[in-house]
Every structure is written in C-alpha cells, then in structure tokens.
Protein backbone atom coordinates (compact mmCIF):
# COMPACT_ATOMS: atom_id res chain seq x y z
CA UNK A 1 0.00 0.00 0.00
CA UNK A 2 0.88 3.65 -0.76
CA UNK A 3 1.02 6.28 2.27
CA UNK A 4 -1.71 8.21 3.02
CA UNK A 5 -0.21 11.18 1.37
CA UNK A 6 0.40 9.47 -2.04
CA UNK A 7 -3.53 8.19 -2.09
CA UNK A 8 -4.85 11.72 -0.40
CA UNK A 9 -2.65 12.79 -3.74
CA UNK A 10 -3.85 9.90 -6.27
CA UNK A 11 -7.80 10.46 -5.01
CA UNK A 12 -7.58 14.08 -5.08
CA UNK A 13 -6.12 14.23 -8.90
CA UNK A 14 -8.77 11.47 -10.13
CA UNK A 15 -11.78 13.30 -8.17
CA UNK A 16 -11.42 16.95 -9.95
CA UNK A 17 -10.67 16.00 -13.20
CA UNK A 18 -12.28 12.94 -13.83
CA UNK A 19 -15.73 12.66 -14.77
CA UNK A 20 -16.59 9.84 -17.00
CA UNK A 21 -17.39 6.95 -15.04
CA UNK A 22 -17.80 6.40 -11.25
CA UNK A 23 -14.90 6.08 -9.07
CA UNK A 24 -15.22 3.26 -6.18
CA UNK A 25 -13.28 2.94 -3.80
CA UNK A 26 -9.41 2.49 -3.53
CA UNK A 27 -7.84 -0.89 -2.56
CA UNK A 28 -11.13 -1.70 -1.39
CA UNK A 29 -13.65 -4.72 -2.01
CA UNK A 30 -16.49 -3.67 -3.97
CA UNK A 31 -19.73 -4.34 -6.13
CA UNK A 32 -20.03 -3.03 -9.41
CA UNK A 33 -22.67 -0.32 -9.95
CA UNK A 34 -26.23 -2.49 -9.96
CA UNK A 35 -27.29 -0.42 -13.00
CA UNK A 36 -24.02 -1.58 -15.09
CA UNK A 37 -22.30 1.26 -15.23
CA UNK A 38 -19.06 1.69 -16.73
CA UNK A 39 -16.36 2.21 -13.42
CA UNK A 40 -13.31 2.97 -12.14
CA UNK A 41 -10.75 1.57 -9.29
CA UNK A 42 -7.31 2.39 -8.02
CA UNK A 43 -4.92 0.17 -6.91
CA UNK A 44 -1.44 0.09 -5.47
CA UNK A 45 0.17 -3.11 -6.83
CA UNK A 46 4.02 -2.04 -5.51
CA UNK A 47 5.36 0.59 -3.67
CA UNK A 48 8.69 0.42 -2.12
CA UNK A 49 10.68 2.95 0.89
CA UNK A 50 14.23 3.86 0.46
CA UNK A 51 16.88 6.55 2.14
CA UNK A 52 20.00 7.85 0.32
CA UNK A 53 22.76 6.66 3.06
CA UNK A 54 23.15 10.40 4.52
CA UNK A 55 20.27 12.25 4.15
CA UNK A 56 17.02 12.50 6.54
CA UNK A 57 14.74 12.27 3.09
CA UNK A 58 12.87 9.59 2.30
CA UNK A 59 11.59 8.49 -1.02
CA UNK A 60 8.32 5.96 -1.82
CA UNK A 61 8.35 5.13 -5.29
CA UNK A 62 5.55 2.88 -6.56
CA UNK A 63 2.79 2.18 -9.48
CA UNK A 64 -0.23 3.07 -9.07
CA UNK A 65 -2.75 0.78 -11.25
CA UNK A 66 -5.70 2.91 -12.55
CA UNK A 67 -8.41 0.25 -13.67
CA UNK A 68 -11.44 1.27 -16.37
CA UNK A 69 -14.17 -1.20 -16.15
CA UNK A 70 -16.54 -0.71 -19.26
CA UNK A 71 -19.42 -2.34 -20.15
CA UNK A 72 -18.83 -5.84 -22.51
CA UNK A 73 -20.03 -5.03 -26.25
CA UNK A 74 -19.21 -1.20 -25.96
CA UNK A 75 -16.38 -1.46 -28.49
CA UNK A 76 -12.83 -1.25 -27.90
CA UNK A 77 -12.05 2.31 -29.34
CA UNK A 78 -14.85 3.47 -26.36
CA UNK A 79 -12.94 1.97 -24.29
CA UNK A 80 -9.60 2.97 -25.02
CA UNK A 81 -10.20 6.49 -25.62
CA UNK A 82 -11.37 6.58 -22.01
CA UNK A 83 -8.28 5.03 -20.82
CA UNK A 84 -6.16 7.20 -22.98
CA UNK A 85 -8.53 10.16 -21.01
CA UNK A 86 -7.01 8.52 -17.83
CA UNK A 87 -3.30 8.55 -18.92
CA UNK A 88 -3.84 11.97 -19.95
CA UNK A 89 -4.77 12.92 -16.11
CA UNK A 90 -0.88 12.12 -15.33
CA UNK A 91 0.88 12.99 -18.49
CA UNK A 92 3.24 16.49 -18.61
CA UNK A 93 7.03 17.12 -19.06
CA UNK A 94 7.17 16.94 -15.04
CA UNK A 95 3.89 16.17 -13.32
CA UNK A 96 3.98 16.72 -9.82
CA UNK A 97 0.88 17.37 -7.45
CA UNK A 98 0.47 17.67 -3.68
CA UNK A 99 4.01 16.31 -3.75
CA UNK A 100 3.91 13.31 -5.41
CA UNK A 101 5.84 13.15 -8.72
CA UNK A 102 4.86 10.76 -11.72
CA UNK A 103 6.15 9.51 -14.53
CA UNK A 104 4.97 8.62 -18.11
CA UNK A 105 1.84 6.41 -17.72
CA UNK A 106 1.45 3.32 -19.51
CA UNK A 107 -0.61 2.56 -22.64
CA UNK A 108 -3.88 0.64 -21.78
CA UNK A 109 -3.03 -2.69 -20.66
CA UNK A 110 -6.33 -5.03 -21.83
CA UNK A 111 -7.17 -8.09 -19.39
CA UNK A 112 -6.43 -11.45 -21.17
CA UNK A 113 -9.73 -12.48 -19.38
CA UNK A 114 -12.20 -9.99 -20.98
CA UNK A 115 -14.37 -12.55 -22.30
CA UNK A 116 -15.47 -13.99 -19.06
CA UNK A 117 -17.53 -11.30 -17.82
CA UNK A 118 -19.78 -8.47 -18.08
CA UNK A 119 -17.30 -6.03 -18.32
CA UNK A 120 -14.20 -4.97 -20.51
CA UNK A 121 -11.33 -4.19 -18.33
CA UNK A 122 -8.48 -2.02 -19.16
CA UNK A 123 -5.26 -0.45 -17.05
CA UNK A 124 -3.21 2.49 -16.71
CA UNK A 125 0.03 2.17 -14.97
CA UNK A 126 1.02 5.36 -13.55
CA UNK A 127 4.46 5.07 -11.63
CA UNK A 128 5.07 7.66 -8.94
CA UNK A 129 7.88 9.26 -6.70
CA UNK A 130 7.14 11.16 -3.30
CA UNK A 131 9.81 12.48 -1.20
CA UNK A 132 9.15 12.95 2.02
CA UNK A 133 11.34 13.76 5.48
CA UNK A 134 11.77 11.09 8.31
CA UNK A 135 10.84 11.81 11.61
C-alpha cells in the first residue's frame, strides 16, 4: 500500500478531473454499480521505501494501477479512448501534485480475461515518486 499522502494525492487528482465513469473505492472490495455502469478503481500493486545513506529524506516510489471497467459489447475504441482520457490525467514534461511526482503512464493494458464477464477491463500504470522527510 501507498502512504496516506500518495492516495490523499492519487484520489484528489482522479476526483477533480475525472468525470466519466464512477470512481469506487481504492484498494477496497467492492460491487459493481447495480445499473451496469461503466467504473473505475485504483490500486497500489508495488510501492517500495528507500533513504540515500546520509540524508534524513525519504523516497516511496511505486505504481499506481488505474483500472477502467466498461461495459462488454461497448467497443474497444470506447474503451480505449477513455483510458487514454485517464493517462492523460498524469501525463506532462514533469507532473507533480500535492508532492507526489509521476512519470509517463502506460498505454492501456487489456485483461487477457475480458471474455469472461460483463465487463471490458483495461489499465493504466502510472508510476510515482514522493519524497518525504523522516521523523
């Protein structure tokens, strides 16, 4: 899991500029919407601590996995120009917000298992950098 600062900073980003779909919750377990909607979730597959030998900073540096759930028989080109929408949130020459720095975001990674269910999934892989001091 991330620290609280890098999901305040993840949740904050996705929350003011995203608009498309629903957001549930982070890292959580949760139901799709009951009406089908197309959704989104964020999750924190790796993040790692390190300290430079002499210095009181401390970095986290991580991915954070930004999933699109769309609804099955949608198309593809729906669903990618949404995720391309999401990459787009964390895209610039050097994106940093509320502290947290990122780095180039993936192109959409597609779920080998999209035919099993009722929805098309697709990911985002946005890896981050936050500096922070130790106490």
């Amino acid at each position: 899991m991330p620290s609280a600062a890098v999901e305040a900073a993840f949740r904050s980003r996705i929350e003011a500029n995203w608009t498309q779909t629903v957001v549930l919750g982070i890292n959580g377990v949760t139901e799709p919407p009951s009406d089908g909607r197309s959704f989104l979730i964020v999750q924190y597959p790796v993040s790692n601590s390190s300290r430079p030998v002499v210095s009181k900073k401390r970095w986290e540096e991580g991915a954070a996995r930004i999933v699109l759930n769309v609804q099955g028989g949608t198309g593809l080109p729906d669903g990618l120009a949404l995720a391309d929408t999401i990459a787009d949130l964390f895209r610039g020459d050097h994106l940093v917000f509320d502290g947290v720095e990122v780095f180039e975001p993936s192109a959409p990674i597609v779920n080998d298992q999209n035919d099993d269910g009722n929805y098309f999934e697709l990911s985002v892989i946005v890896p981050y950098r936050y500096q922070f001091d130790a106490t």
